[in-house]
Protein backbone atom coordinates (compact mmCIF):
# COMPACT_ATOMS: atom_id res chain seq x y z
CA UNK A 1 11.19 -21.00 -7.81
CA UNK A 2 8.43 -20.70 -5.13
CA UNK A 3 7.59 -17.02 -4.34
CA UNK A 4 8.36 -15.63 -0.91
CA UNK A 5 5.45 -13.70 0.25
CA UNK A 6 6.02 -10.96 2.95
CA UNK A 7 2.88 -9.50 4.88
CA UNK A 8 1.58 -5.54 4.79
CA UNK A 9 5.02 -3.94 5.65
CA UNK A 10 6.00 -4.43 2.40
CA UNK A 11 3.66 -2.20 1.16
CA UNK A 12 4.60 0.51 3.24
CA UNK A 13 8.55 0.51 2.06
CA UNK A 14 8.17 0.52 -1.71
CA UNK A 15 4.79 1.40 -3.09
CA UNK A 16 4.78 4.44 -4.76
CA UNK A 17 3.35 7.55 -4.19
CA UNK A 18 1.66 7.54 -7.59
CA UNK A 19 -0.72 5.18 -6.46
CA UNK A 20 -1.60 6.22 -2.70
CA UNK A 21 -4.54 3.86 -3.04
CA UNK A 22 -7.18 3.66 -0.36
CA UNK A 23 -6.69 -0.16 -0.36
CA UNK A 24 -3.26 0.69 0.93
CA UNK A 25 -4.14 2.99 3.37
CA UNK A 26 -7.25 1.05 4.88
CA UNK A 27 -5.74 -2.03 5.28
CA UNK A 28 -3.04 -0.43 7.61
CA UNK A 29 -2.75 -1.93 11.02
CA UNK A 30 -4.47 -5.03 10.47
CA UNK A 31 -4.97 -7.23 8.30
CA UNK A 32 -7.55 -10.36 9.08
CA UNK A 33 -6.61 -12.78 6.18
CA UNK A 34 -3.11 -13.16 4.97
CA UNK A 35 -3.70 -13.37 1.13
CA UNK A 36 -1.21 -14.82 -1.00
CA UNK A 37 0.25 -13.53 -4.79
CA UNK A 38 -1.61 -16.50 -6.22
CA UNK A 39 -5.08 -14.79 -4.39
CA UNK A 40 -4.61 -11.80 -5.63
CA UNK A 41 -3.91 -13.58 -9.88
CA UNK A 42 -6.98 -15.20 -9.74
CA UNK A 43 -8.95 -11.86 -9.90
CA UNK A 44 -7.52 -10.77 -13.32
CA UNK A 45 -10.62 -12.94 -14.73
CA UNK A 46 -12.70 -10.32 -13.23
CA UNK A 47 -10.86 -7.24 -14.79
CA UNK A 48 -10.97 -5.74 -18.65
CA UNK A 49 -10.79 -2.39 -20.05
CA UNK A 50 -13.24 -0.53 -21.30
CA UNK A 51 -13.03 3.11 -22.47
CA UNK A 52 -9.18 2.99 -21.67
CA UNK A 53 -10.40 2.59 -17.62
CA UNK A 54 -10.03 -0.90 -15.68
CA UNK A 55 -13.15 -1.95 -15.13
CA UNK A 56 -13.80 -4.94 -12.66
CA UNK A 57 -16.15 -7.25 -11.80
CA UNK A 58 -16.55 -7.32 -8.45
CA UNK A 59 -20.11 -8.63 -7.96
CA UNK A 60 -18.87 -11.99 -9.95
CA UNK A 61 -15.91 -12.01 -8.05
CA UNK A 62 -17.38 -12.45 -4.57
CA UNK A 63 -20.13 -14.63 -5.73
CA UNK A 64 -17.99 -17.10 -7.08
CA UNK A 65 -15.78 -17.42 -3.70
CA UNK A 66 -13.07 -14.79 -3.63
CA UNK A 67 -12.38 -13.32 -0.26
CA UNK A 68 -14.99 -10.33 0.11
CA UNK A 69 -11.61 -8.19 1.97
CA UNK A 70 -9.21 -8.90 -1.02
CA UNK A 71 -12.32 -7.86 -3.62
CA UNK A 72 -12.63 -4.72 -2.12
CA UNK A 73 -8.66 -4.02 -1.71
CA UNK A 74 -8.84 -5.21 -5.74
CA UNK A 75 -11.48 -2.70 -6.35
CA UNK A 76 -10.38 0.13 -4.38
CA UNK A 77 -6.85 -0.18 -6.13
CA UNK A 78 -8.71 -0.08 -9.40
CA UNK A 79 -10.44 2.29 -8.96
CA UNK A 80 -6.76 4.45 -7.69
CA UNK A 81 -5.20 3.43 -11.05
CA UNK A 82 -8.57 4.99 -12.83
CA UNK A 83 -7.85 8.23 -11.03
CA UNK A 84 -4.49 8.22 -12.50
CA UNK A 85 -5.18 7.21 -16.21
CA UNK A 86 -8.21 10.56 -16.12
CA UNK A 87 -5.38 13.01 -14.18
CA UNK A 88 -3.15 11.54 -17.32
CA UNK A 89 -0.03 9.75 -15.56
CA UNK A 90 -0.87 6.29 -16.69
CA UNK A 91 -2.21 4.55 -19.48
CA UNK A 92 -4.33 1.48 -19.63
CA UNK A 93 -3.66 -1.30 -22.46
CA UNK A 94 -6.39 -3.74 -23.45
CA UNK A 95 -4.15 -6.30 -22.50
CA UNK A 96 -4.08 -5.10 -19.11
CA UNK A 97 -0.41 -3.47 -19.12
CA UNK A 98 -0.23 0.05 -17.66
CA UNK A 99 2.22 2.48 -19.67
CA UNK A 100 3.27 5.53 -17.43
CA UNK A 101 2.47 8.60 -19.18
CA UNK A 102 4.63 11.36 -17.08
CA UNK A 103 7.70 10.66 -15.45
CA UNK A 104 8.26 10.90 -11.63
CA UNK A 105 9.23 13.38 -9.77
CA UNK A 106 12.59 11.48 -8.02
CA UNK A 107 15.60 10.57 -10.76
CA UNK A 108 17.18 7.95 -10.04
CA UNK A 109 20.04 8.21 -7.67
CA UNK A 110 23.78 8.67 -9.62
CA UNK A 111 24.81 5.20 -7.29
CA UNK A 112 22.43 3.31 -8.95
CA UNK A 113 25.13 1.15 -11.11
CA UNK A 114 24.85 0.13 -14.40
CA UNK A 115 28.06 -0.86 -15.39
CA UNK A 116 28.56 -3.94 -18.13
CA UNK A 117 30.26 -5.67 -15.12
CA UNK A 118 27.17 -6.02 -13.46
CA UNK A 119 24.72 -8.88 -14.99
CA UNK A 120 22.01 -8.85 -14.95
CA UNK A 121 19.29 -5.68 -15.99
CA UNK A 122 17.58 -2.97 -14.09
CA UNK A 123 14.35 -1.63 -14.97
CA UNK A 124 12.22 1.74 -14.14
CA UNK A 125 9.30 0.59 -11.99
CA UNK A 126 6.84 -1.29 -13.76
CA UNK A 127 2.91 -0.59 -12.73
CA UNK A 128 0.32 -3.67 -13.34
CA UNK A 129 -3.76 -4.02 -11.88
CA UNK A 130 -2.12 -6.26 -9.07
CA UNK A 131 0.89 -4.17 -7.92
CA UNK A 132 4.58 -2.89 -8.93
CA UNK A 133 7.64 -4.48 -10.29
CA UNK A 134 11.48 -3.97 -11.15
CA UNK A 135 15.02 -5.71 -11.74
CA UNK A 136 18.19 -4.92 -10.28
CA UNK A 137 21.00 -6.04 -11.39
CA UNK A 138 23.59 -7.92 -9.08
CA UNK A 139 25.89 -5.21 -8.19
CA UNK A 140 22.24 -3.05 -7.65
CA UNK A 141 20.60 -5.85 -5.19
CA UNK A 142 23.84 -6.66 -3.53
CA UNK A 143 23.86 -2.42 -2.98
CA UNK A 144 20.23 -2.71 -2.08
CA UNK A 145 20.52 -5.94 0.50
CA UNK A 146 23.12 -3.66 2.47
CA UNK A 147 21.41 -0.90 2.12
CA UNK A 148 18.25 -2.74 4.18
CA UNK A 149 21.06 -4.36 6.67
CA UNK A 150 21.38 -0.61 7.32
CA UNK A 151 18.32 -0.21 8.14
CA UNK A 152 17.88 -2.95 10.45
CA UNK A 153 21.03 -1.80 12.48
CA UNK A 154 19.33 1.44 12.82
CA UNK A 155 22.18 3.42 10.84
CA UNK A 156 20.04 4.23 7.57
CA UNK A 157 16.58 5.43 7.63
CA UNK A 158 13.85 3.48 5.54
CA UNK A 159 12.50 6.43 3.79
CA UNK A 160 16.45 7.81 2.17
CA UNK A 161 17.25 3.66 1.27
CA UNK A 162 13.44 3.77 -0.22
CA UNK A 163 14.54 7.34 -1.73
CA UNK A 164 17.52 5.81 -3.60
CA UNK A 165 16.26 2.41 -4.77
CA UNK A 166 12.52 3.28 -5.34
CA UNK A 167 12.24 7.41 -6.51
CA UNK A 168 9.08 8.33 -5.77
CA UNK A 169 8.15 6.15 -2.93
CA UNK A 170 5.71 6.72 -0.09
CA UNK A 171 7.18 5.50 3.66
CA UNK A 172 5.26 5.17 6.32
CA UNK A 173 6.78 5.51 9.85
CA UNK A 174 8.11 2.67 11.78
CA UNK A 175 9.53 0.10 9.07
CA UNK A 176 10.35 -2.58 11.38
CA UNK A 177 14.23 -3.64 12.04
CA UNK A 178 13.19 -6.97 11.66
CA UNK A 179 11.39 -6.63 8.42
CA UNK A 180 14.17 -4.91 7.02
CA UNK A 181 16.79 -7.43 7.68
CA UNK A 182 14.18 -10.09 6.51
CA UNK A 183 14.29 -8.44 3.06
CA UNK A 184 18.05 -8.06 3.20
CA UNK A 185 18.32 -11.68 3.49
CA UNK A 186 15.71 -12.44 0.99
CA UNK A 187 17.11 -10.31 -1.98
CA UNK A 188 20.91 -11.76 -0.46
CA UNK A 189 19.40 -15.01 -1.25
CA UNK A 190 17.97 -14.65 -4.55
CA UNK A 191 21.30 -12.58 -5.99
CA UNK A 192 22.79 -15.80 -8.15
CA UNK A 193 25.03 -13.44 -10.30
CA UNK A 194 22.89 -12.19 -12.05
CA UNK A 195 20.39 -9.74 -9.69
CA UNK A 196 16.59 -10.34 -8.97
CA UNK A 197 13.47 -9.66 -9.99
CA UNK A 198 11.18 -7.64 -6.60
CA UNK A 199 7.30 -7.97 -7.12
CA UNK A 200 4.79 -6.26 -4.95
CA UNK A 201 1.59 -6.67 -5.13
CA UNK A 202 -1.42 -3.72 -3.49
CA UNK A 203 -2.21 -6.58 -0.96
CA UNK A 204 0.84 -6.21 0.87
CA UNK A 205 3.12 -9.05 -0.55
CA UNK A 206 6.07 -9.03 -2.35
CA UNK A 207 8.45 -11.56 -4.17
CA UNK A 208 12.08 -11.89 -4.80
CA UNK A 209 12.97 -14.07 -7.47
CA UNK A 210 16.80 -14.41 -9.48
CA UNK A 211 16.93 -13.07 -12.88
């Protein structure tokens, strides 16, 4: 199914506080290109591990075409993740996977429902070199679509629905009403019975998919 790709605001609901990257907090405001997920994939070329740090290519990268913007957000984000692997909350795989090393600080919240009656799986918050990721199952994303109607009626405030869904989360003033109901509908959309999949990558994007 084709990805749904959501400009900056995204990043400001649900990234996590883990990884308060500079790419995140320079590109807020404005953002002159509107990159895609598919963008952001074609960097991994460019990235490898050495000495259990992400190290990226950069240089290559922009010589060969990628936008010079997205190489920097790339690097900068990098270069966040490298901060975290030395203070010893992540670890780096060669394979590129990122294993979290020490827990964080939120628990999830005790409505977070994981009955058998819900299908579908839900997942701890997954960290990768181009963003986050997570399942919910269907009782979870129907809980979590409302939960953003909420906020775009102005009853709920982004940063307690953020709290619940996403412990550990980082939210920025002035989540849109608009923006929220757009990812209301979204995750409404992709809930087949069985939840959905939420990707987000550090360029601002995110996609909804079914499980």
């Amino acid at each position: 199914m084709k990805k749904f790709l959501v400009s900056l605001m995204a990043v400001l609901l649900i990234l996590p506080v883990l990884l308060n990257t500079t790419a995140q907090a320079s590109s807020l405001g404005k953002q002159t290109s509107e990159f895609t997920m598919e963008d952001v994939m074609a960097l991994e070329s460019y990235i490898s591990v050495e000495n259990g740090l992400f190290k990226f290519d950069s240089s290559s990268a922009t010589k060969n075409g990628h936008d010079k913007e997205l190489v920097k957000m790339q690097k900068d984000y990098l270069s966040d993740l490298n901060t975290e692997v030395k203070n010893g909350k992540l670890k780096v795989e060669s394979n590129l996977e990122i294993v979290v090393l020490e827990p964080l600080a939120a628990e999830e919240s005790g409505d977070y429902t994981t009955l058998v009656s819900c299908p579908g799986k839900n997942t701890s918050l997954a960290y990768h070199w181009w963003g986050v990721s997570r399942y919910l199952n269907y009782c979870n994303a129907n809980k979590f679509a409302a939960d953003m109607a909420s906020v775009a009626a102005g009853y709920t405030g982004a940063g307690l629905v953020a709290g619940i869904w996403f412990p550990g989360v980082a939210v920025a003033g002035g989540i849109i009403a608009s923006y929220a109901a757009l990812m209301s509908a979204r995750v409404s959309a992709n809930n087949n019975g069985s939840g959905v999949y939420i990707g987000i990558t550090y360029a601002g994007f995110f996609n909804v998919e079914p499980q």
